[in-house]
Protein backbone atom coordinates (compact mmCIF):
# COMPACT_ATOMS: atom_id res chain seq x y z
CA UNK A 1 -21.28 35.87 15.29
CA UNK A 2 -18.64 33.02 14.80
CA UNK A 3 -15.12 33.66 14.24
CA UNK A 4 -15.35 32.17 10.70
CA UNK A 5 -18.69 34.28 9.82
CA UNK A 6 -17.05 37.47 10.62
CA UNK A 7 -15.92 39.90 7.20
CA UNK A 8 -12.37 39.17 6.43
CA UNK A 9 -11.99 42.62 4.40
CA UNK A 10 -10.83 44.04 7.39
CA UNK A 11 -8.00 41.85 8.75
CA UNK A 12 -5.27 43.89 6.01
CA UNK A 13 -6.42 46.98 7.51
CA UNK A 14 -5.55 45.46 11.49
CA UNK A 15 -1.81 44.11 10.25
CA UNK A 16 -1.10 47.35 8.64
CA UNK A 17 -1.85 49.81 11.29
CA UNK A 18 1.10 50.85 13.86
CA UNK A 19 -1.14 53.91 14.75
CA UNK A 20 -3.95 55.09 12.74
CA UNK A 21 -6.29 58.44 13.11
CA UNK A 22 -10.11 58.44 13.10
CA UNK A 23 -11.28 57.47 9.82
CA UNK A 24 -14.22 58.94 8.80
CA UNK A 25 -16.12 56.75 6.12
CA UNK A 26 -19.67 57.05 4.74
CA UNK A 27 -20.47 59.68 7.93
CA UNK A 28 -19.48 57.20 10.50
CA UNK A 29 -15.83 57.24 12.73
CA UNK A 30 -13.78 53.94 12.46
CA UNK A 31 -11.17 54.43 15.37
CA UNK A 32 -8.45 52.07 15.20
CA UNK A 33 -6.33 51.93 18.31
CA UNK A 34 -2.57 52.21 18.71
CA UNK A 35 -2.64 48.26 19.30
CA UNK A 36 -5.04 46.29 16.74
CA UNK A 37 -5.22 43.85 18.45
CA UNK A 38 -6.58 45.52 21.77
CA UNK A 39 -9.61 46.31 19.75
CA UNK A 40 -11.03 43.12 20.30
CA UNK A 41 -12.35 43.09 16.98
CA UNK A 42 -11.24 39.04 16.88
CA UNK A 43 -13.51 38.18 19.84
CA UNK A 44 -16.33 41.14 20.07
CA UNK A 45 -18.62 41.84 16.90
CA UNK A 46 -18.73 45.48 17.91
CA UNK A 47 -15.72 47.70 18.19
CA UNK A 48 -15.53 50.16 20.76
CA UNK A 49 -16.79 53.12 18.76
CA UNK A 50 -20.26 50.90 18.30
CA UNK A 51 -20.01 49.80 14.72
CA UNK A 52 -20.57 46.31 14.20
CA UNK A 53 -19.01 44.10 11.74
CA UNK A 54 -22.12 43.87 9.72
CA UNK A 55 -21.59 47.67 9.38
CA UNK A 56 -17.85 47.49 8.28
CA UNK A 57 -18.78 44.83 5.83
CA UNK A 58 -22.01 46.72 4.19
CA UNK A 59 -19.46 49.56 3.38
CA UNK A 60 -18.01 47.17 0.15
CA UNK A 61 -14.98 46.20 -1.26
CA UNK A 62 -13.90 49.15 -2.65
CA UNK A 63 -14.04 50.86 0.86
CA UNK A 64 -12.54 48.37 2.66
CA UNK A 65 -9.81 48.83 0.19
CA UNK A 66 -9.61 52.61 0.60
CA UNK A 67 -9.50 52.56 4.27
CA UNK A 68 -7.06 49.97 3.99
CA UNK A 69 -4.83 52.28 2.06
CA UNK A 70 -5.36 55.40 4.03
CA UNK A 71 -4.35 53.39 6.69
CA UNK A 72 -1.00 52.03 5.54
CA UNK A 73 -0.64 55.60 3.88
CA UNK A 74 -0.75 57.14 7.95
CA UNK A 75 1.23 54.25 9.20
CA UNK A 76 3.90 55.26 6.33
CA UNK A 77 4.26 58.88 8.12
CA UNK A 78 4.80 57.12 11.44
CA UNK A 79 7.51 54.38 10.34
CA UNK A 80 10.89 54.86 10.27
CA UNK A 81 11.97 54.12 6.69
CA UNK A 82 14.06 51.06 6.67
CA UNK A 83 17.79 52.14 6.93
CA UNK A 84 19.10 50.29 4.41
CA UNK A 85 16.83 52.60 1.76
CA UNK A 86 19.16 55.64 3.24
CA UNK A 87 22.35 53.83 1.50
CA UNK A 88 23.41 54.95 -2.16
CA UNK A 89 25.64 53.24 -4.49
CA UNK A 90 26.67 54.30 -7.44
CA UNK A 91 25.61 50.90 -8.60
CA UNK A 92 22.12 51.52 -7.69
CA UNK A 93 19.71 51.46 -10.93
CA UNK A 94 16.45 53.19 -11.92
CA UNK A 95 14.36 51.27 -13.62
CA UNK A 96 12.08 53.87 -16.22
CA UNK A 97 9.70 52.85 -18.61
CA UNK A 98 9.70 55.87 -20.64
CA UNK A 99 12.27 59.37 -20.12
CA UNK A 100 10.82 61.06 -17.44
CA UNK A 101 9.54 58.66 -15.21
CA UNK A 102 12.70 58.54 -12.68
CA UNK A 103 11.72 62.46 -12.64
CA UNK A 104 8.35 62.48 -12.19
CA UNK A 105 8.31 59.28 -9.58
CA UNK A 106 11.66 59.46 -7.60
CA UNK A 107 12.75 62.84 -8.87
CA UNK A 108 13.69 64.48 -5.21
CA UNK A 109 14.65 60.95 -3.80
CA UNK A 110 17.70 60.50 -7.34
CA UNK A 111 18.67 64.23 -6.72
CA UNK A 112 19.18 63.79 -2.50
CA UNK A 113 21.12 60.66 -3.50
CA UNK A 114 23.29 61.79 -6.06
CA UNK A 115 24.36 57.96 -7.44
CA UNK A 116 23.17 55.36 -9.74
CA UNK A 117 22.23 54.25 -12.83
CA UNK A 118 19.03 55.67 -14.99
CA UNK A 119 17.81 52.98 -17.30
CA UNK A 120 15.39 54.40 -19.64
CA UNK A 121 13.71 51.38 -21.30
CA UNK A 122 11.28 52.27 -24.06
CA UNK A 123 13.31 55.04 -25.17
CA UNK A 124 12.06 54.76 -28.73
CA UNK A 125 8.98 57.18 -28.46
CA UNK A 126 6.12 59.31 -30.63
CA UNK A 127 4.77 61.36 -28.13
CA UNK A 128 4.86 65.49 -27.02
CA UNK A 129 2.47 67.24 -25.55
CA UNK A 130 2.63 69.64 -28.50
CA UNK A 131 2.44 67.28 -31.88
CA UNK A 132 2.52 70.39 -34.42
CA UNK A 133 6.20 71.31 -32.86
CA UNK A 134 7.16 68.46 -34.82
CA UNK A 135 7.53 68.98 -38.49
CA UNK A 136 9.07 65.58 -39.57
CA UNK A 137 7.01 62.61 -40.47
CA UNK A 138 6.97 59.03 -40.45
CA UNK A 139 10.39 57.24 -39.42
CA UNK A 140 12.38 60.71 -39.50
CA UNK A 141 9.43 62.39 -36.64
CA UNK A 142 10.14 58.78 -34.21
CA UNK A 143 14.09 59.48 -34.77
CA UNK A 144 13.56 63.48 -33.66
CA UNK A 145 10.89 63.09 -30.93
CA UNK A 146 13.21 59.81 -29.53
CA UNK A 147 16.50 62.36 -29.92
CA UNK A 148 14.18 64.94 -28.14
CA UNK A 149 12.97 63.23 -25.14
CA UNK A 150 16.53 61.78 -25.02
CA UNK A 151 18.16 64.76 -24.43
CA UNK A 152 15.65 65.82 -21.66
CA UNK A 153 16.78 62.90 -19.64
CA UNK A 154 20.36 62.95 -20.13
CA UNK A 155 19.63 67.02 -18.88
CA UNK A 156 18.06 65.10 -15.46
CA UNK A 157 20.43 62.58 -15.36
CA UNK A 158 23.12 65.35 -15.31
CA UNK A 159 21.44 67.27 -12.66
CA UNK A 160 20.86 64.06 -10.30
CA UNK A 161 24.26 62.50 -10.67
CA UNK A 162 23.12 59.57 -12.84
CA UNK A 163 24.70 57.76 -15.40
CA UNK A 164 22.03 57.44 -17.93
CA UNK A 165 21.53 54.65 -20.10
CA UNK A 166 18.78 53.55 -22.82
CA UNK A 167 17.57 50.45 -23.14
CA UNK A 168 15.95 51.50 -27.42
CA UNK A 169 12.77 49.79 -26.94
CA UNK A 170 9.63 50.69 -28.83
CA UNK A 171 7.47 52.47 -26.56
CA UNK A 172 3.47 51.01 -26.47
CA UNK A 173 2.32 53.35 -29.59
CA UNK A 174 4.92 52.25 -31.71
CA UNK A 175 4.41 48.38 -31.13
CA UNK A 176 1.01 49.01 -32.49
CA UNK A 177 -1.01 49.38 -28.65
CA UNK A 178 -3.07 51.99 -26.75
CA UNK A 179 -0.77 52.59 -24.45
CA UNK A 180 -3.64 51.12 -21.72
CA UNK A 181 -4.68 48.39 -22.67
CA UNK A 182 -3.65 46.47 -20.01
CA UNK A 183 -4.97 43.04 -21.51
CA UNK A 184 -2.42 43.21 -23.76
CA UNK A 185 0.40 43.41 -21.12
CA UNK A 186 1.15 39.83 -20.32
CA UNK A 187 1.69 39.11 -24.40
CA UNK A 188 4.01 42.09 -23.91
CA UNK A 189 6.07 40.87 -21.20
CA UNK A 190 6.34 37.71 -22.07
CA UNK A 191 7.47 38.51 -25.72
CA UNK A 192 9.76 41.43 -24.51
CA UNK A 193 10.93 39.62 -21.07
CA UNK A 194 14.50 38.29 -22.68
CA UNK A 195 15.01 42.37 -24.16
CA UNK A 196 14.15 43.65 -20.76
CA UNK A 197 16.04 41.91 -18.56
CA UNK A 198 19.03 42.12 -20.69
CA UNK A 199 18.92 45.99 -21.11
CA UNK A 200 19.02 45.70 -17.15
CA UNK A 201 21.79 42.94 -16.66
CA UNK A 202 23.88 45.35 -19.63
CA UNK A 203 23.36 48.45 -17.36
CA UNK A 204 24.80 46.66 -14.18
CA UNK A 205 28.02 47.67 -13.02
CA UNK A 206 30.58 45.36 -11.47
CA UNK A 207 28.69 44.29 -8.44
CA UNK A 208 30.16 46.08 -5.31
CA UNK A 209 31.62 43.26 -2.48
CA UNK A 210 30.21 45.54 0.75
CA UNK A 211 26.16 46.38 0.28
CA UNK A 212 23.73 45.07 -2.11
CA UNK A 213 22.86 48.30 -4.43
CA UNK A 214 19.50 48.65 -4.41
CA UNK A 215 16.92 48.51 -7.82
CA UNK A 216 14.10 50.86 -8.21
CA UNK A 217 11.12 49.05 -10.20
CA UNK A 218 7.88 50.92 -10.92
CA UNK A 219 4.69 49.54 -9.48
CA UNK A 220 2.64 50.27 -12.89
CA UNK A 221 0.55 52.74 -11.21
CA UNK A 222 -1.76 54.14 -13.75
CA UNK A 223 -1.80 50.94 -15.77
CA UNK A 224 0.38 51.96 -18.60
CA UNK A 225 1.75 48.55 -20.25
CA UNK A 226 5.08 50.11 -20.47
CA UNK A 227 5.17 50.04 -17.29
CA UNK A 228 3.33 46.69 -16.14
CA UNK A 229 6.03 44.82 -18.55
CA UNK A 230 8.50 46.37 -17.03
CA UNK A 231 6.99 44.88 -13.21
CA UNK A 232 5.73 41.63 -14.36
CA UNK A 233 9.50 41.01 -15.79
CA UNK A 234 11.09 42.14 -12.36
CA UNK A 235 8.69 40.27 -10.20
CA UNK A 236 9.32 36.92 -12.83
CA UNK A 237 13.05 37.28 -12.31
CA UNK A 238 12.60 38.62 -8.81
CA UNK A 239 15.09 35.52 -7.44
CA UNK A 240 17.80 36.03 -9.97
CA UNK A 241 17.54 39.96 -9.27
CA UNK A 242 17.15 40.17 -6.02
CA UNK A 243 20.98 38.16 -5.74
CA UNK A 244 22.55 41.30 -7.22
CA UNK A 245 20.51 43.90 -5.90
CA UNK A 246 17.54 44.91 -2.86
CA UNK A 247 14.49 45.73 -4.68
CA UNK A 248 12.29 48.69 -3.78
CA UNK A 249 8.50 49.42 -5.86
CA UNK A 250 8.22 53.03 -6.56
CA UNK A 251 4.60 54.54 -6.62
CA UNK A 252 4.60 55.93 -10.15
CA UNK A 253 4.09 59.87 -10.51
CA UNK A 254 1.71 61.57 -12.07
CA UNK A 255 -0.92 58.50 -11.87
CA UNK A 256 -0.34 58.15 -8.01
CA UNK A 257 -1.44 62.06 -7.82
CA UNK A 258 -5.03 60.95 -8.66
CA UNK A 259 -6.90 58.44 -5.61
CA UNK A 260 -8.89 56.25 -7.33
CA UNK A 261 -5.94 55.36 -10.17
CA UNK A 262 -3.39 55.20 -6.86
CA UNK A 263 -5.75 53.00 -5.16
CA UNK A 264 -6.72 50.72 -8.12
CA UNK A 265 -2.99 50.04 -9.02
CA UNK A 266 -1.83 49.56 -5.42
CA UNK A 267 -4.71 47.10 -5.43
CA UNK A 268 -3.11 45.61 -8.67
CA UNK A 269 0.32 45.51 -7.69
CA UNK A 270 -0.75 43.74 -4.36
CA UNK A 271 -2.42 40.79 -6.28
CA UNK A 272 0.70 40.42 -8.51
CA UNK A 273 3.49 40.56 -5.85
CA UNK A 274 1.10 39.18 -2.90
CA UNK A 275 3.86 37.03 -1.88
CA UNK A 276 6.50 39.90 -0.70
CA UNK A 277 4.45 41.76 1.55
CA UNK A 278 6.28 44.77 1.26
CA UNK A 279 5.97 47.76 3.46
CA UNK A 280 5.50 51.95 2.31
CA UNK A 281 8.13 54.42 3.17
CA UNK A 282 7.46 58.13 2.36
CA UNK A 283 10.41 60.54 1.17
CA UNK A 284 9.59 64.09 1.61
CA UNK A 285 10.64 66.25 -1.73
CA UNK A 286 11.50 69.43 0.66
CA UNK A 287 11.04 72.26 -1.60
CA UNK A 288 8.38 71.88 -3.74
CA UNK A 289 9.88 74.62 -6.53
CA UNK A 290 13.58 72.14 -6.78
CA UNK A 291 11.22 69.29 -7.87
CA UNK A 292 9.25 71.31 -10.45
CA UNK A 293 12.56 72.49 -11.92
CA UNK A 294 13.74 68.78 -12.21
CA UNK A 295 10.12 68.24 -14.07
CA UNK A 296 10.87 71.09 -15.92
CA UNK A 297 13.53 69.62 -17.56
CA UNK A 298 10.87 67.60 -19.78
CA UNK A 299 9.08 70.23 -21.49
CA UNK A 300 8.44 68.08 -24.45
CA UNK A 301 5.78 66.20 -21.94
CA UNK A 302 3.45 69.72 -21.62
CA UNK A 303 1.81 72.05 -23.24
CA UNK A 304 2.92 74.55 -20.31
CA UNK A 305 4.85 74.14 -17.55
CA UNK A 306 3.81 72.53 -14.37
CA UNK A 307 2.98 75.05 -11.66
CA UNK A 308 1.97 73.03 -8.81
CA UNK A 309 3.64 69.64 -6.69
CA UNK A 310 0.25 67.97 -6.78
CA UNK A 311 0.78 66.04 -10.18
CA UNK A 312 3.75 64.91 -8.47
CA UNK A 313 3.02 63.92 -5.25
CA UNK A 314 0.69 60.57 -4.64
CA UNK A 315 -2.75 61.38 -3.18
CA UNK A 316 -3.76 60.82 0.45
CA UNK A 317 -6.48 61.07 2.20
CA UNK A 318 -5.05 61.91 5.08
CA UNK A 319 -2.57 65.51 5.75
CA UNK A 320 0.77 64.40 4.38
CA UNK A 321 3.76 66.90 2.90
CA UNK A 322 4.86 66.36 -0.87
CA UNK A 323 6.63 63.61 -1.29
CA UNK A 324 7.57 60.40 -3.34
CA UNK A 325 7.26 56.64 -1.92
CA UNK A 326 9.04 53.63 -2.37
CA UNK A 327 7.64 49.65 -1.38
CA UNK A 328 9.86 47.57 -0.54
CA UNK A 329 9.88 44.03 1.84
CA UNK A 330 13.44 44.84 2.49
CA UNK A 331 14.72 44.27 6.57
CA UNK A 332 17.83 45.87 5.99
């Protein structure tokens, strides 16, 4: 087999690896060396566990994709996160769609850290978990549930040393959307691009002459279009942003706790930032229970409270501790 015939699905999956387990995949072991490149893969249409290219390729897309993931997920647990992630400022900002998204999605990371800014965008909102608390209707239940979920952040914010701010957007309901429909998201951020990235220039504090603070964007896991406007603005003004601040991608919790929605929004947020070529860093939580009391502080969001990490943790297929994970293409 030429060079050129050969499947190209594969290639991510060799520039990804540092050191990758056996995979196991549709009953048959892919082992990926330490070195990709020693596998040979380039010159030989057989790898050294026997399976040709034709077999890699008749496993599909969607395969490819997961065992691409899996491995950057196991190279994740074996690279050093990059040091400059380790660094807070007070001047940092958290990016959140909705209240409780800073929580769910970088929860243990704010409270370790103990600095920052929490912008809470769409912090107009409809939505409990429990509609029939809520006795007021019309404008005067959007005022109360807003004033609710509010106060649940400023409760986190508190707890994690933020200072919270709120950025009094209409969340996706209240513009008139299923909240994901994501082929209404580009009309969205482009006709709420110039509110966005004002509510995040307004939040800024004097920029700090030493380090770059660092922003935390979500990666619109899960495919809410709160949350893709709020990527497809920072990735449009990625240039201008990127001169006050280092950018890092947070996986968003709880849709990264599910496989297929991780996978399909990683997949996504590839394809829309393909040009950074950022890397994963894992952050363990620690104790499981200090994370569930920081999500406990939302109660508004359930109809009881949450008694395991998993919601808040981003699936694996491969053994990894709790934990929350930032992308970032970051050296320093």
């Amino acid at each position: 087999m030429l060079d050129s015939q050969r499947p190209t699905g594969i290639l991510p999956i060799l520039r990804a690896v540092e050191i990758v387990p056996k995979i196991v995949i549709a009953g048959q072991d892919l082992r990926l060396q330490e070195n990709a490149l020693d596998l040979n893969l380039l010159r030989n249409p057989v790898d050294r566990s026997g399976m040709s290219w034709n077999a890699i390729a008749s496993f599909g897309p969607k395969a490819l994709h997961g065992l691409n993931l899996a491995a950057q997920d196991f190279a994740s647990r074996r690279r050093p996160a990059p040091a400059g992630l380790a660094e807070a400022s007070t001047h940092d900002l958290y990016l959140a769609p909705h209240c409780d998204d800073i929580c769910f999605s970088l929860g243990a990371f704010a409270l370790k850290r103990r600095k920052g800014v929490l912008l809470t965008l769409f912090s107009k909102s409809g939505y409990v978990a429990r509609p029939q608390t809520i006795a007021a209707l019309g404008d005067e239940r959007i005022a109360v549930i807003s004033s609710l979920r509010q106060r649940e952040d400023l409760a986190f914010a508190e707890q994690a040393g933020l200072r919270p701010c709120f950025g009094g957007l209409d969340e996706a309901l209240l513009r008139g959307h299923d909240p994901f429909e994501t082929a209404k998201a580009q009309d969205d951020a482009r006709q709420l691009d110039g509110a966005v990235i004002a509510a995040i220039f307004a939040a800024a504090a004097e920029q700090p002459k030493d380090r770059q603070p660092w922003l935390f964007c979500p990666m619109a896991i899960g495919g809410h279009i709160d949350h893709m406007v709020v990527l497809k603005v920072v990735l449009r003004h990625y240039n201008a942003l990127r001169a006050r601040w280092r950018i890092a991608f947070y996986e968003d919790l709880h849709y990264a706790s599910a496989w297929q929605a991780r996978a399909t929004g990683l997949a996504r947020f590839r394809h829309l930032a393909v040009e950074l070529k950022p890397q994963r860093s894992l952050w363990p939580i620690g104790a499981a229970a200090d994370k569930l009391a920081l999500v406990a502080l939302y109660p508004s969001q359930f109809v009881e409270p949450p008694a395991s990490i998993k919601p808040f943790t981003p699936a694996q297929r491969i053994p990894a501790p709790a934990h929350e994970a930032l992308w970032s293409a970051e050296q320093t």
